[in-house]
N, C-alpha and C. Protein backbone atom coordinates (compact mmCIF):
# COMPACT_ATOMS: atom_id res chain seq x y z
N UNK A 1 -14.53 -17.01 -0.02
CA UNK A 1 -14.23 -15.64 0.33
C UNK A 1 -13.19 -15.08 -0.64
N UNK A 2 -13.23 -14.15 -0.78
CA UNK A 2 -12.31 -13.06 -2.08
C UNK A 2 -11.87 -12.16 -1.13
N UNK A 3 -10.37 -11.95 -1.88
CA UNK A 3 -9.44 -11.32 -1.17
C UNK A 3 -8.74 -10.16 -1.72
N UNK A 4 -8.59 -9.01 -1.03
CA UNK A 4 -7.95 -8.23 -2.32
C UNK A 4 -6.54 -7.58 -1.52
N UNK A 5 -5.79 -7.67 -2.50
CA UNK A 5 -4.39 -7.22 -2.57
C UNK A 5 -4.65 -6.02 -2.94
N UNK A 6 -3.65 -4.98 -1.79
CA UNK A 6 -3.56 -3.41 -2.92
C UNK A 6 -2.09 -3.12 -3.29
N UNK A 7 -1.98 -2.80 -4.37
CA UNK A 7 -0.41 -2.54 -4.74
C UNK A 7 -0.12 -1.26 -4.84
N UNK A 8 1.19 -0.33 -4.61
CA UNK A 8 1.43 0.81 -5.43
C UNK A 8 2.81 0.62 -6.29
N UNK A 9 2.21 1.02 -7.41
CA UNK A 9 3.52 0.93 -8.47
C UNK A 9 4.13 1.50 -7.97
N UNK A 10 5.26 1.84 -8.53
CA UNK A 10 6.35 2.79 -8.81
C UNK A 10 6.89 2.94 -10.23
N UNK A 11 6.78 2.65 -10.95
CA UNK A 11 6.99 2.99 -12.33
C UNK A 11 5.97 2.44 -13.04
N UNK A 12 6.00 3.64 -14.74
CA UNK A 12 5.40 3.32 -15.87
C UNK A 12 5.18 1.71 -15.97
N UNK A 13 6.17 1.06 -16.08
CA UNK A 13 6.42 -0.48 -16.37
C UNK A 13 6.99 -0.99 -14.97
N UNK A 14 6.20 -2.04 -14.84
CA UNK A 14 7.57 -3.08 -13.80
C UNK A 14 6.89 -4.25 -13.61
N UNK A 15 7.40 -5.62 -13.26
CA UNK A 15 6.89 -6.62 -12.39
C UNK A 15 7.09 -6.95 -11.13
N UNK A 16 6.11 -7.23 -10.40
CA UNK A 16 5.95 -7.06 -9.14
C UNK A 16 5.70 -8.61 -8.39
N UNK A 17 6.87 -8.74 -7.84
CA UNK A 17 6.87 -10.57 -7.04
C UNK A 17 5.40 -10.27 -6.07
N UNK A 18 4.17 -11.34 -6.39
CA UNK A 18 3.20 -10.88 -5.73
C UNK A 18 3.25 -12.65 -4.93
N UNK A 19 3.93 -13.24 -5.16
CA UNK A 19 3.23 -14.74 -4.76
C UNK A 19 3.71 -14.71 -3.17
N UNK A 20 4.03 -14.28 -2.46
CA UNK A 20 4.16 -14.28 -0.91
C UNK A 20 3.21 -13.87 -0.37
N UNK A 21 2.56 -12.60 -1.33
CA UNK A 21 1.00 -12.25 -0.58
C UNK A 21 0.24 -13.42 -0.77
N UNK A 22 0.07 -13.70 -2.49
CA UNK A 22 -1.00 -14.72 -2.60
C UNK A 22 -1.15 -15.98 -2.03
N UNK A 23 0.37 -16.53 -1.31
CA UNK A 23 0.41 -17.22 -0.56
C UNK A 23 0.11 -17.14 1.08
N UNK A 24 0.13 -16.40 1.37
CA UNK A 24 -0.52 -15.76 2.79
C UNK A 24 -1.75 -15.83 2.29
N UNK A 25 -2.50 -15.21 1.03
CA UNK A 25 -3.95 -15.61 1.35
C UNK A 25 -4.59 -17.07 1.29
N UNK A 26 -3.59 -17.85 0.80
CA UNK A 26 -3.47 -19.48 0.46
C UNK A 26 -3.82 -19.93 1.94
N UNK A 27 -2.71 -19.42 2.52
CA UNK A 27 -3.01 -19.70 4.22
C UNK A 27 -4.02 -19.59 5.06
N UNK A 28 -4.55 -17.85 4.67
CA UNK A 28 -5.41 -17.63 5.37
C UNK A 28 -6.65 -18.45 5.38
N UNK A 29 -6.81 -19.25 3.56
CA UNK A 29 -8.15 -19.50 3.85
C UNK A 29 -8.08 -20.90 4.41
N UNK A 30 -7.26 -21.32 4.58
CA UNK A 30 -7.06 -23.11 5.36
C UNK A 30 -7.60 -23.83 4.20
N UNK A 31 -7.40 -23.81 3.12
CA UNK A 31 -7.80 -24.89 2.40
C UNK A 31 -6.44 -25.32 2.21
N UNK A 32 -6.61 -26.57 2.06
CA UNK A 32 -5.06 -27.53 1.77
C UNK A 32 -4.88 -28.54 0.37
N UNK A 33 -6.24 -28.15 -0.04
CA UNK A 33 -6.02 -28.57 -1.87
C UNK A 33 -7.40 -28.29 -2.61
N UNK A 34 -6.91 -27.40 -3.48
CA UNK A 34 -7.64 -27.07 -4.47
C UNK A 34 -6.99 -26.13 -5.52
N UNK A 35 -7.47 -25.16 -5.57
CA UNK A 35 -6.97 -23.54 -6.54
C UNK A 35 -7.10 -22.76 -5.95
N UNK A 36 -6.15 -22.10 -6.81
CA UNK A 36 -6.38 -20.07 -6.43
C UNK A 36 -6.44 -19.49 -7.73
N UNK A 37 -7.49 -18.94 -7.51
CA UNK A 37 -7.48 -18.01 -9.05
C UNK A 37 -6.79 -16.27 -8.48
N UNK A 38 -6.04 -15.54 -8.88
CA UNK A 38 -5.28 -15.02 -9.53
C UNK A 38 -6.17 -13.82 -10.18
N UNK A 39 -6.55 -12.19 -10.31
CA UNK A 39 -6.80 -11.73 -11.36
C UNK A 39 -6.56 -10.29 -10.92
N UNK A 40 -6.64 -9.67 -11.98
CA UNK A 40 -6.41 -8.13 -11.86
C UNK A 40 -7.79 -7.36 -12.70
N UNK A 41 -8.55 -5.99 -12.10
CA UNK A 41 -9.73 -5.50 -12.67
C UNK A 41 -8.86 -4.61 -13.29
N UNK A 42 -7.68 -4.89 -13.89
CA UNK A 42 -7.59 -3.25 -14.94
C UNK A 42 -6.92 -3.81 -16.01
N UNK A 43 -7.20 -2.83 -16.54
CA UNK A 43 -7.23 -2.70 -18.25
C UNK A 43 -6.08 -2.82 -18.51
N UNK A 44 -4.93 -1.93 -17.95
CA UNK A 44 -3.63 -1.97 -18.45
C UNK A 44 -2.40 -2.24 -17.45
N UNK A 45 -3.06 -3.46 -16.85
CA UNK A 45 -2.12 -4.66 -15.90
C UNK A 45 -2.41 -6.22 -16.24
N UNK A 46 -1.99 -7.13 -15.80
CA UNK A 46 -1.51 -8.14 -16.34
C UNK A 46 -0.98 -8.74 -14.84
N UNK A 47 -0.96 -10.33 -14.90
CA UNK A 47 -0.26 -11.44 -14.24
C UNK A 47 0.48 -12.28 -15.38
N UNK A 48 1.38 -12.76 -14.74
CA UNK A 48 2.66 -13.79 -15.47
C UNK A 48 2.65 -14.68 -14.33
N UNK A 49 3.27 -16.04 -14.84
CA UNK A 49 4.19 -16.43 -14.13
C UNK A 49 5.39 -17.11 -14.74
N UNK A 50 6.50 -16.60 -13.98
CA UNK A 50 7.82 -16.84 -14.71
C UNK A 50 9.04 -17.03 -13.59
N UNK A 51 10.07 -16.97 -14.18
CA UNK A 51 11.28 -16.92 -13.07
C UNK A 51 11.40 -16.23 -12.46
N UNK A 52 11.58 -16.26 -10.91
CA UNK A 52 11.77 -15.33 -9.94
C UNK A 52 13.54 -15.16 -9.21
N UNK A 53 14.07 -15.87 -9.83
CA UNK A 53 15.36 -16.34 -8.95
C UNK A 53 16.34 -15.20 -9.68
N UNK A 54 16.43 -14.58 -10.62
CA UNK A 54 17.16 -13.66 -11.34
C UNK A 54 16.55 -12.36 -11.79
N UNK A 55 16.26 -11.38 -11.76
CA UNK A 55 15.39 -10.52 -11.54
C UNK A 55 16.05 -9.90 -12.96
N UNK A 56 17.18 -9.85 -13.66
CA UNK A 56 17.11 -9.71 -14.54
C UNK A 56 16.34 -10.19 -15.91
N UNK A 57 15.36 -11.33 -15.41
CA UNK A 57 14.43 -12.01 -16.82
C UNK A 57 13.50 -10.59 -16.39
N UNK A 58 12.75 -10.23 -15.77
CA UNK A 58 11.71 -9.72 -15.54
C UNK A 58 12.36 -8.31 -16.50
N UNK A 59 13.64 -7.88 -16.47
CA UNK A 59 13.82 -6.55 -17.60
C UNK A 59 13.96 -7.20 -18.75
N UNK A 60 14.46 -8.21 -19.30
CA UNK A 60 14.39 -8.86 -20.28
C UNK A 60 12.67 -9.07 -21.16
N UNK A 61 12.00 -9.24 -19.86
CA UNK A 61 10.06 -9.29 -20.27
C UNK A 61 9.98 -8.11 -21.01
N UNK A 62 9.99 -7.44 -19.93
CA UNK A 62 9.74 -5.60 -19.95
C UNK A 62 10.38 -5.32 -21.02
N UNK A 63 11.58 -5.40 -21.60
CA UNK A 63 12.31 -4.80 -22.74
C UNK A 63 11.60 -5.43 -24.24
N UNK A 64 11.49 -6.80 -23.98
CA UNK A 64 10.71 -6.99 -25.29
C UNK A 64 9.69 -6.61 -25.44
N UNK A 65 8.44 -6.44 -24.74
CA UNK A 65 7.54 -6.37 -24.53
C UNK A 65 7.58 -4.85 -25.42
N UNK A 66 8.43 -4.06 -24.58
CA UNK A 66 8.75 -2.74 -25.49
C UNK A 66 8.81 -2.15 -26.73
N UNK A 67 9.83 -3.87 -26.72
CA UNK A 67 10.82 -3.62 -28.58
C UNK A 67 8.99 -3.81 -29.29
N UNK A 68 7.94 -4.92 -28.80
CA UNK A 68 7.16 -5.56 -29.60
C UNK A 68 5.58 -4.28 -29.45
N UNK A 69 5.53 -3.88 -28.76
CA UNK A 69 4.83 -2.97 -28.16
C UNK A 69 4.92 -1.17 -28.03
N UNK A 70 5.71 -0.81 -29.05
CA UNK A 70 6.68 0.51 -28.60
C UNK A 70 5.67 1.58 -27.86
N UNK A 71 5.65 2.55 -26.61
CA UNK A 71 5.06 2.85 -25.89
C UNK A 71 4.19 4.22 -27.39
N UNK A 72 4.86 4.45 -27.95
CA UNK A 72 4.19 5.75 -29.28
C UNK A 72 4.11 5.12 -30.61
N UNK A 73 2.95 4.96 -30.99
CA UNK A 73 2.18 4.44 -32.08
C UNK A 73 1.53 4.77 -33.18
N UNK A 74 0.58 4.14 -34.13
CA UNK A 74 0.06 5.08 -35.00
C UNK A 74 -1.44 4.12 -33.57
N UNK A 75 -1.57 4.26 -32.77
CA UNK A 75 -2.69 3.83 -32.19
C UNK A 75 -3.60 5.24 -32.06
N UNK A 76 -5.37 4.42 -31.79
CA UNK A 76 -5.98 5.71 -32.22
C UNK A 76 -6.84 6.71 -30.73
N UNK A 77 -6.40 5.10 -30.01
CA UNK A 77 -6.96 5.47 -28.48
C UNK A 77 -6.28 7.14 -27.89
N UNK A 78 -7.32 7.77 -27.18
CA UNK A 78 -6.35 9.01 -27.00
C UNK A 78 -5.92 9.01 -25.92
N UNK A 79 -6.21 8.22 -24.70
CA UNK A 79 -5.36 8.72 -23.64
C UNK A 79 -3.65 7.99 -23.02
N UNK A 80 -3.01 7.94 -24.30
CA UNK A 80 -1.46 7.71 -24.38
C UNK A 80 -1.45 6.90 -23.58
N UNK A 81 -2.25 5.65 -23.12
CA UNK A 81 -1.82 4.15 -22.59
C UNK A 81 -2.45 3.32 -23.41
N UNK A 82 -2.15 3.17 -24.81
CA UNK A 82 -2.59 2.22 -25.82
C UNK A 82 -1.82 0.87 -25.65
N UNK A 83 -0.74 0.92 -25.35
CA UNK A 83 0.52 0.25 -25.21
C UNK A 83 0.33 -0.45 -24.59
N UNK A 84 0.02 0.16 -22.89
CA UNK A 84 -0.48 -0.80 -22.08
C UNK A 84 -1.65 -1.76 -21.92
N UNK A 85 -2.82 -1.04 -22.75
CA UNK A 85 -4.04 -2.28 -23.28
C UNK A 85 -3.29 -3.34 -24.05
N UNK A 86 -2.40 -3.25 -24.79
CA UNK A 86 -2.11 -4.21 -25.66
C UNK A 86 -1.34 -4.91 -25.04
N UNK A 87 -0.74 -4.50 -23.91
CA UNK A 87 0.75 -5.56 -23.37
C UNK A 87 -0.57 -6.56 -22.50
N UNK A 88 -1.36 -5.93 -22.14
CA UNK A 88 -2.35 -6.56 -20.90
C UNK A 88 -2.69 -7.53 -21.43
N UNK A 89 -3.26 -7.42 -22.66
CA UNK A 89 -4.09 -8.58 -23.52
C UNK A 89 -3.05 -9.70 -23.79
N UNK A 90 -1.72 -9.18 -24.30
CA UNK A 90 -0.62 -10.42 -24.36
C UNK A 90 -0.27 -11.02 -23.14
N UNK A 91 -0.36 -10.43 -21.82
CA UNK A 91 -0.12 -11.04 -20.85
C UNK A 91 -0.86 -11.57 -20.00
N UNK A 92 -2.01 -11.11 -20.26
CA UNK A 92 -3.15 -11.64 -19.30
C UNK A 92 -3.67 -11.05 -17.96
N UNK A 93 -4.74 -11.21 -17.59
CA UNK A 93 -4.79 -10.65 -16.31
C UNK A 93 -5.69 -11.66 -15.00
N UNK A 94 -5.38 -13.15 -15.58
CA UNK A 94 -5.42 -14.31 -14.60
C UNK A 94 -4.74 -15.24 -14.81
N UNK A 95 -4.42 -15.62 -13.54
CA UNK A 95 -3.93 -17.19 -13.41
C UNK A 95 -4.57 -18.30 -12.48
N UNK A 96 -4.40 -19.01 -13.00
CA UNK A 96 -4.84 -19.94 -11.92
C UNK A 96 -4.02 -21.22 -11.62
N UNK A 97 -3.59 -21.32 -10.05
CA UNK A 97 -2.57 -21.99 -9.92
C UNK A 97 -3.31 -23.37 -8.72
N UNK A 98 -2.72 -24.57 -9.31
CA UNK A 98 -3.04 -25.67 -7.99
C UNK A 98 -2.30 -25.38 -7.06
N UNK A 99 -3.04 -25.81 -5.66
CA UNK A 99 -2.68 -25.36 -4.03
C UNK A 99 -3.19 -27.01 -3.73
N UNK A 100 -1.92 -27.34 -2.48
CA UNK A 100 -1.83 -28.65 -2.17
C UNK A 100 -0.96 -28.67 -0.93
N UNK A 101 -1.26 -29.27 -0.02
CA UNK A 101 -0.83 -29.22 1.09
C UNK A 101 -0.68 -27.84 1.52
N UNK A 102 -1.94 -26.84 1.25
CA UNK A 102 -2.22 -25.49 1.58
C UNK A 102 -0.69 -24.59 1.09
N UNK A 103 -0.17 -24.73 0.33
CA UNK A 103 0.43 -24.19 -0.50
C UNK A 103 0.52 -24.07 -2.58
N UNK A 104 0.89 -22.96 -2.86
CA UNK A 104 0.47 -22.46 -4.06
C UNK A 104 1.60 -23.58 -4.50
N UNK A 105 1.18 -24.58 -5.63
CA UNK A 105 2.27 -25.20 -6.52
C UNK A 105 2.68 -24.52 -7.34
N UNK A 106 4.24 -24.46 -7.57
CA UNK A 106 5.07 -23.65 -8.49
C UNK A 106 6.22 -24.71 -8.42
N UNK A 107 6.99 -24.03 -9.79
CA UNK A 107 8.21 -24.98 -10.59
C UNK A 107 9.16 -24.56 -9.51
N UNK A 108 10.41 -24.81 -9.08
CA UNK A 108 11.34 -24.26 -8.53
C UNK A 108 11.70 -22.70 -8.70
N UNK A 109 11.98 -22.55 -9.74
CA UNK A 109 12.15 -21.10 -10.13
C UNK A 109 11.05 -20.24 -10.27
N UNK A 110 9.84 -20.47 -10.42
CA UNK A 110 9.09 -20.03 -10.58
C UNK A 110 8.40 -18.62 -9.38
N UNK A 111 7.67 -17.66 -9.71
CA UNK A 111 6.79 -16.69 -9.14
C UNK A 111 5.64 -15.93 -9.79
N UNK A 112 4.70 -15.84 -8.97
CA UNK A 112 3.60 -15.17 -10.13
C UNK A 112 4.07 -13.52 -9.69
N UNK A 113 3.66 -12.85 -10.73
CA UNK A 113 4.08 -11.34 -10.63
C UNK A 113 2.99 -10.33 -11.04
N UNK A 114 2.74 -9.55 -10.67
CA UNK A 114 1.66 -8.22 -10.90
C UNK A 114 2.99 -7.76 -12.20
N UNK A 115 2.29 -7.29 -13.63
CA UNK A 115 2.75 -6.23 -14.72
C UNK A 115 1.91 -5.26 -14.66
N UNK A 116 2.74 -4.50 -14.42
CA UNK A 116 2.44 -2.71 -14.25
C UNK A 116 2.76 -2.45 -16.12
N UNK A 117 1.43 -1.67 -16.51
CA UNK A 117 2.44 -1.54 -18.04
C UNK A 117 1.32 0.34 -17.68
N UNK A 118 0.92 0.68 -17.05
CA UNK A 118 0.74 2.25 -17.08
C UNK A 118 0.88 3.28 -15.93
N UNK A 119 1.93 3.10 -15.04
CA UNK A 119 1.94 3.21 -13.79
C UNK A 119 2.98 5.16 -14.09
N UNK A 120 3.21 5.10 -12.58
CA UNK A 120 2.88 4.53 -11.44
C UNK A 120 1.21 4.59 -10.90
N UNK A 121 0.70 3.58 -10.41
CA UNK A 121 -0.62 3.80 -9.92
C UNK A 121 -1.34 2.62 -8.93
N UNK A 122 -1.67 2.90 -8.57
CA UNK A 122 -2.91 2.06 -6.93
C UNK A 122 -3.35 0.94 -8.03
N UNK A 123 -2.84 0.01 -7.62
CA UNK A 123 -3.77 -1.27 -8.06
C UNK A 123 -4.56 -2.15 -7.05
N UNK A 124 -5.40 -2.97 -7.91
CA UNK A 124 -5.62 -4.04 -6.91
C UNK A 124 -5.63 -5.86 -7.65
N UNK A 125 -5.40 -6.77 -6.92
CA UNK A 125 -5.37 -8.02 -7.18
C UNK A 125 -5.96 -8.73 -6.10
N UNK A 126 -7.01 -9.13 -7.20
CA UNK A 126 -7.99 -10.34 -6.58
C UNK A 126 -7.69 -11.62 -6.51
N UNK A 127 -7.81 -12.26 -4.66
CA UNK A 127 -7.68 -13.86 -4.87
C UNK A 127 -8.91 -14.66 -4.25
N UNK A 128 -9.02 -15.27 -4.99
CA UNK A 128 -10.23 -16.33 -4.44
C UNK A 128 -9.24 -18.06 -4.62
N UNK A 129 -9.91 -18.44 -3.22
CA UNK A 129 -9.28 -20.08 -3.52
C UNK A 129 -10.44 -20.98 -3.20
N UNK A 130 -10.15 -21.81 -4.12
CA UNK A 130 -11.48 -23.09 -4.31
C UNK A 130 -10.81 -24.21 -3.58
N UNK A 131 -11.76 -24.69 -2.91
CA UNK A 131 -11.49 -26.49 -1.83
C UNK A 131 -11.80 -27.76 -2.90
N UNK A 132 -11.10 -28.52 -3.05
CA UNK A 132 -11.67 -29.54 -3.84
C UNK A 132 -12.76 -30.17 -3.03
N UNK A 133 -13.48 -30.82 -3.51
CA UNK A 133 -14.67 -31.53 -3.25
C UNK A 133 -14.56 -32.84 -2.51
């Protein structure tokens, strides 16, 4: 079964702590070891996973991402979110994480996060979780 998360941004840019939902859907489906895949259907969003315990890395992301990405370009796309196709592609827009004892495995510090790079706007994030065999 596939599950969908709906988000609303609030800004152009941000990351968004999503792993409490994706872990509720971990729950919901009673599997107690396998995967969860993780993904987003848009173009100019993205999943990470990184430190969650200091919320200052996540402006630290966002700022480089900036310096490396600057939002005005010689890009040729016209509707002024070029920036955000390109941050998407560097960041990805799946993960896939092992689930074990019906919870999502992560490092200590760790969280997976929704990247907003053209907001504010209605997203959605898809989870599906696989049972091992």
């Amino acid at each position: 079964m596939i599950a969908r998360l709906e988000l609303q941004t609030r800004k152009r840019t941000e990351m968004i702590d999503i792993t409490g939902e994706v872990q509720g859907e971990v729950a919901r489906s009673g599997v107690r070891s396998g995967l969860c895949l993780v993904w987003v259907p848009h173009t100019t969003a993205g999943l990470t996973v990184n430190e969650n315990a200091d919320p200052s890395v996540r402006r630290d992301i966002l700022a480089a991402l900036d310096r490396l990405v600057p939002r005005e370009g010689d890009y040729r796309h016209s509707e002024g979110n070029s920036d955000g196709h390109i941050k998407s592609t560097l960041c990805g827009r799946d993960v896939t994480l092992a689930v074990e004892e019906g919870a999502l495995v992560l490092g200590t510090w760790q969280g997976l996060f929704f990247c907003e790079f053209d907001g504010p706007r209605r997203r959605s994030v898809i989870v599906k979780v696989f049972a091992d065999r």
